[in-house]
Protein backbone atom coordinates (compact mmCIF):
# COMPACT_ATOMS: atom_id res chain seq x y z
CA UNK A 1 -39.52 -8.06 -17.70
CA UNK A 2 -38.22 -4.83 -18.98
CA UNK A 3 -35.54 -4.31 -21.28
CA UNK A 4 -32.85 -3.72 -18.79
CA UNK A 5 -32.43 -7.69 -17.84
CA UNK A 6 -31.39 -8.30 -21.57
CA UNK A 7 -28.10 -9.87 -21.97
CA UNK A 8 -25.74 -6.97 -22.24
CA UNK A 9 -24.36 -8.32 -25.71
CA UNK A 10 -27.64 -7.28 -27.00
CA UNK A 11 -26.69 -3.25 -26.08
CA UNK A 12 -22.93 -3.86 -27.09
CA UNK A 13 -24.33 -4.64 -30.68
CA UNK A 14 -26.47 -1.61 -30.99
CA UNK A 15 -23.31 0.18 -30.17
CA UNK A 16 -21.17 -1.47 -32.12
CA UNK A 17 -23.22 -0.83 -35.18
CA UNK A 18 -24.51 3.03 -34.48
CA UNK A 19 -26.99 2.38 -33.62
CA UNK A 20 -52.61 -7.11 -27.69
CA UNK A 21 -51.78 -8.43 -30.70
CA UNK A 22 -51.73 -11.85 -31.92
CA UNK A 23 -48.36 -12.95 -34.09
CA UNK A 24 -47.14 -15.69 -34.59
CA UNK A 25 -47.23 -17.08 -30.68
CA UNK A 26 -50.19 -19.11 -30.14
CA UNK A 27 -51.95 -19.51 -27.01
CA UNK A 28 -50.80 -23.03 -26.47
CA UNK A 29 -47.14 -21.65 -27.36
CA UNK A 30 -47.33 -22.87 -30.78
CA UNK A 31 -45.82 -20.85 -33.62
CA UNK A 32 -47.79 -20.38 -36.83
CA UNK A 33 -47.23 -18.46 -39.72
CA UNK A 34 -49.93 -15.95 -40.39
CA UNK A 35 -49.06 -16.19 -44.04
CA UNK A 36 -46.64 -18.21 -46.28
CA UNK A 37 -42.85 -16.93 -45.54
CA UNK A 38 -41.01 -15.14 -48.21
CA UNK A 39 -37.38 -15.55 -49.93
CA UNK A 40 -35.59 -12.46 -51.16
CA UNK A 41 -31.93 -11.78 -51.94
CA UNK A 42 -29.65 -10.73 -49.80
CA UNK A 43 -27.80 -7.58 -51.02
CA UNK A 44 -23.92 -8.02 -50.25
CA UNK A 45 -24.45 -11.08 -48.30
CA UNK A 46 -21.49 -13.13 -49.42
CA UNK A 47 -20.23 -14.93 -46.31
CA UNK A 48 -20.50 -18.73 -48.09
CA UNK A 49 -24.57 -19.23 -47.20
CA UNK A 50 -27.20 -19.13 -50.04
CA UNK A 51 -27.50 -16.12 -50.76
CA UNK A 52 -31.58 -16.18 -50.12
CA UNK A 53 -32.93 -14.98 -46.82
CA UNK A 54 -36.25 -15.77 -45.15
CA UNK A 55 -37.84 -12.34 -44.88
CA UNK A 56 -39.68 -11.87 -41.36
CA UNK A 57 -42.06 -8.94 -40.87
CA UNK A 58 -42.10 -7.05 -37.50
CA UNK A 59 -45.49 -5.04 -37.26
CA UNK A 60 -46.79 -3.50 -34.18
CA UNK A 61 -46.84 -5.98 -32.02
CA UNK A 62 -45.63 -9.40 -33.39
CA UNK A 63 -43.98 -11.00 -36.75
CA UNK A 64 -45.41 -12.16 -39.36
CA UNK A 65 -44.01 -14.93 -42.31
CA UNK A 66 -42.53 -17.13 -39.55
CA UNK A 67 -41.93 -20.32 -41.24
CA UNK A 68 -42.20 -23.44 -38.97
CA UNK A 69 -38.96 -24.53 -39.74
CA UNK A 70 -35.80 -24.02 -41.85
CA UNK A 71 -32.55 -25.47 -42.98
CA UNK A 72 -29.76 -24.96 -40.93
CA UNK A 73 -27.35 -22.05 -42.88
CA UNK A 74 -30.78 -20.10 -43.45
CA UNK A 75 -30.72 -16.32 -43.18
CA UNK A 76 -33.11 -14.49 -41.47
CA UNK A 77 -34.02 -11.08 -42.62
CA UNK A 78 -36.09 -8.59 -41.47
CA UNK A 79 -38.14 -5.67 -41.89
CA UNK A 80 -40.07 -3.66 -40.05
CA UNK A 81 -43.47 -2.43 -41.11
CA UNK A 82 -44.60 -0.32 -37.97
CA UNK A 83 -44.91 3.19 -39.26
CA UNK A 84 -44.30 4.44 -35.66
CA UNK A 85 -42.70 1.73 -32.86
CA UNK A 86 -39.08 0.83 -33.56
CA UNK A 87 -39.24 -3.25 -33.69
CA UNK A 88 -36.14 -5.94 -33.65
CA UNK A 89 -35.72 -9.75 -33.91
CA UNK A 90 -33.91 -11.22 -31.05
CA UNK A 91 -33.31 -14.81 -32.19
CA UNK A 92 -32.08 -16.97 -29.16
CA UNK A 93 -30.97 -20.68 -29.61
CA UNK A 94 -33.21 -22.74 -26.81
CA UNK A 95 -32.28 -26.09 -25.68
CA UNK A 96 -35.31 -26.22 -23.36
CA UNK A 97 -38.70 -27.81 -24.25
CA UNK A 98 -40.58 -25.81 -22.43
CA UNK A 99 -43.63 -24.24 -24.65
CA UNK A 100 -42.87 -21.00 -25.28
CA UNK A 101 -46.36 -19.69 -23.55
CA UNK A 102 -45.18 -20.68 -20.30
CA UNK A 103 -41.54 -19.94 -21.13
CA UNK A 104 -42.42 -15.99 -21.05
CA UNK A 105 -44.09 -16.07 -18.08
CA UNK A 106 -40.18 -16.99 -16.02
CA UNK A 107 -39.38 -14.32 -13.59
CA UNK A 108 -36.40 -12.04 -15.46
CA UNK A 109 -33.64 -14.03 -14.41
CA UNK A 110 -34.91 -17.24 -15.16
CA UNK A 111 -35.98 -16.55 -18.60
CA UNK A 112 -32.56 -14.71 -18.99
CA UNK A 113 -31.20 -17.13 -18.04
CA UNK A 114 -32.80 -19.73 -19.87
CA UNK A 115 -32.70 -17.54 -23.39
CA UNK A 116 -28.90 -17.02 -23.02
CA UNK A 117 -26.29 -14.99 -25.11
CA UNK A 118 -28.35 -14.18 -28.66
CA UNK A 119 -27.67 -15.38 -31.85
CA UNK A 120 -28.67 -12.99 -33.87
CA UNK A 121 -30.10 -8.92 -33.14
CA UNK A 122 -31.73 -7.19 -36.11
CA UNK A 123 -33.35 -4.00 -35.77
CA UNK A 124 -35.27 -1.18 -37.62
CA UNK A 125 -36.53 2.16 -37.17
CA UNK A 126 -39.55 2.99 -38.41
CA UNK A 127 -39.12 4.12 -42.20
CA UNK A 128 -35.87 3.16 -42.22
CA UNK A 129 -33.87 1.38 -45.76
CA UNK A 130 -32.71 -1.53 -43.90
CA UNK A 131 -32.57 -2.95 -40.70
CA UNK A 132 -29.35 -2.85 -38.60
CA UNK A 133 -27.52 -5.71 -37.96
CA UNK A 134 -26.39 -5.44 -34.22
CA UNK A 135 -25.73 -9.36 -33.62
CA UNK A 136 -24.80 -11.26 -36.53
CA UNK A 137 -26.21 -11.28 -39.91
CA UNK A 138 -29.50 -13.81 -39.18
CA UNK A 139 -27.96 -16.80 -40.13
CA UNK A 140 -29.31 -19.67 -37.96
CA UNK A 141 -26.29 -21.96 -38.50
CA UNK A 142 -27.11 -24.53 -35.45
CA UNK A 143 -29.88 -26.94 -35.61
CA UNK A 144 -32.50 -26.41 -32.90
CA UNK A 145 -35.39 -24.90 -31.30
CA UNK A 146 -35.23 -21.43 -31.85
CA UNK A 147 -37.12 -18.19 -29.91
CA UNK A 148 -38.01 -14.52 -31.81
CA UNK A 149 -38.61 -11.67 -29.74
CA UNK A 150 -38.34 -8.50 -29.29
CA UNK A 151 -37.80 -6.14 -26.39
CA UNK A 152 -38.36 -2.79 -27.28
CA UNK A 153 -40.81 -0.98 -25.01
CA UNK A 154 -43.81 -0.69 -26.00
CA UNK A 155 -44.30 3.46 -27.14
CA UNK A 156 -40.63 4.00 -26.86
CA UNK A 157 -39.29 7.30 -29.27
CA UNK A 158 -37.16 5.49 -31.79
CA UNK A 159 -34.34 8.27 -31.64
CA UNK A 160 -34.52 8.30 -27.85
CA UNK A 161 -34.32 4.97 -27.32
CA UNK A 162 -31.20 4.49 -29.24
CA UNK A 163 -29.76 7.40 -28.42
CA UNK A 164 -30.29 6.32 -24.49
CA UNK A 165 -28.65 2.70 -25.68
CA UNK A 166 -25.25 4.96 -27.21
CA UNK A 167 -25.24 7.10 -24.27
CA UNK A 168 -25.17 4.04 -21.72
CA UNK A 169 -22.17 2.65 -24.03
CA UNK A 170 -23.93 -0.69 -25.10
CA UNK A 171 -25.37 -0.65 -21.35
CA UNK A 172 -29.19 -0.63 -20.40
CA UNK A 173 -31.07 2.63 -21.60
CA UNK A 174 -31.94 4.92 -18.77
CA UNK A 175 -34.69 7.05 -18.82
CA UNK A 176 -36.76 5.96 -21.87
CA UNK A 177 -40.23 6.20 -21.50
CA UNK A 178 -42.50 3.56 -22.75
CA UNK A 179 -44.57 0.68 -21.51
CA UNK A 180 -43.42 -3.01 -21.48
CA UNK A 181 -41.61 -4.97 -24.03
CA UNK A 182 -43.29 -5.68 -27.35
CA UNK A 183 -42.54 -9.29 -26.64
CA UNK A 184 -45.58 -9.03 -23.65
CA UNK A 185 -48.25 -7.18 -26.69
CA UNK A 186 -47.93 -10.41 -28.47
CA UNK A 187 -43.96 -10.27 -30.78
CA UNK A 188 -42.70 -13.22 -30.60
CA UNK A 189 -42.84 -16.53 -31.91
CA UNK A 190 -40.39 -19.80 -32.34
CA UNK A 191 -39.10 -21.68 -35.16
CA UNK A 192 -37.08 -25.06 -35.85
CA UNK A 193 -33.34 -24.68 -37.87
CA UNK A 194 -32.93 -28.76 -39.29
């Protein structure tokens, strides 16, 4: 799957804004955390939520601090440590059971299909402050099974891939080399709002 069959609200947000590894997926299609998640404030999030976030790591190529599950409300954040590949967390809302290891091997449309609109799109350029919030804030607000990916191609040029995302006006990029998406290397996992 490359990132041109990504729900075009995903591109809209980027636009809107300016904008083999392991992880957390197991074989079986199991999430784990590789280590116990963090809480940190939230600067300037005062929407009503706590104002504590769950802090997820993107490194090159999955997340780390996944926690199993949280309490609906919960905010994600994230943060990307790659000192090179521009990484995001695409949080979709799955009512399927499926596992998740055989859930990313769907043709494009069906696991577009499947995934849906997403709920949240946080992203981050290497060395960058703070990520950009291109869909919603991270707040997982409905309970349910929910998926973490993230569809950057794999050796993508930061600048050139978002540049290519502005140019196409929140449409697919065109003409961005790379490989395929980061969610293929291993980046993504799942997690449980209750």
């Amino acid at each position: 799957m490359n990132r041109t069959n990504i729900p075009a609200i995903v591109f809209a947000g980027l636009v809107i804004v300016g904008t083999a590894c392991g992880g957390d997926g197991n074989a079986d299609g199991s999430s784990s955390p590789t280590e116990p998640s963090t809480t940190e404030p939230s600067a300037g999030h005062d929407d009503g939520h706590d104002d504590m976030a769950v802090m997820i790591d993107g490194v090159d190529y999955h997340f780390e601090h996944v926690p199993e599950s949280v309490d609906a409300g919960t905010r994600l954040g994230f943060r990307n440590t790659s000192a090179s590949e521009l990484h995001e967390l695409v949080a979709f809302r799955v009512d399927s059971d499926m596992p998740l290891a055989e859930l990313l091997t769907l043709p494009p449309d069906e696991l577009e299909a499947t995934l849906g609109a997403p709920i949240t799109v946080l992203l981050q350029p290497p060395g960058a402050p703070e990520p950009i919030m291109a869909v919603g804030d991270g707040t997982l607000t409905d309970p349910g099974r929910y998926v973490l990916m993230c569809f950057i191609p794999i050796g993508a040029d930061p600048d050139e891939y978002l540049a290519a995302v502005a140019a196409a006006g929140g449409g697919k990029p065109e003409g961005v080399a790379g490989g395929p998406p980061h969610f293929t290397g291993g980046m993504f996992a799942e997690l449980v709002v209750e």
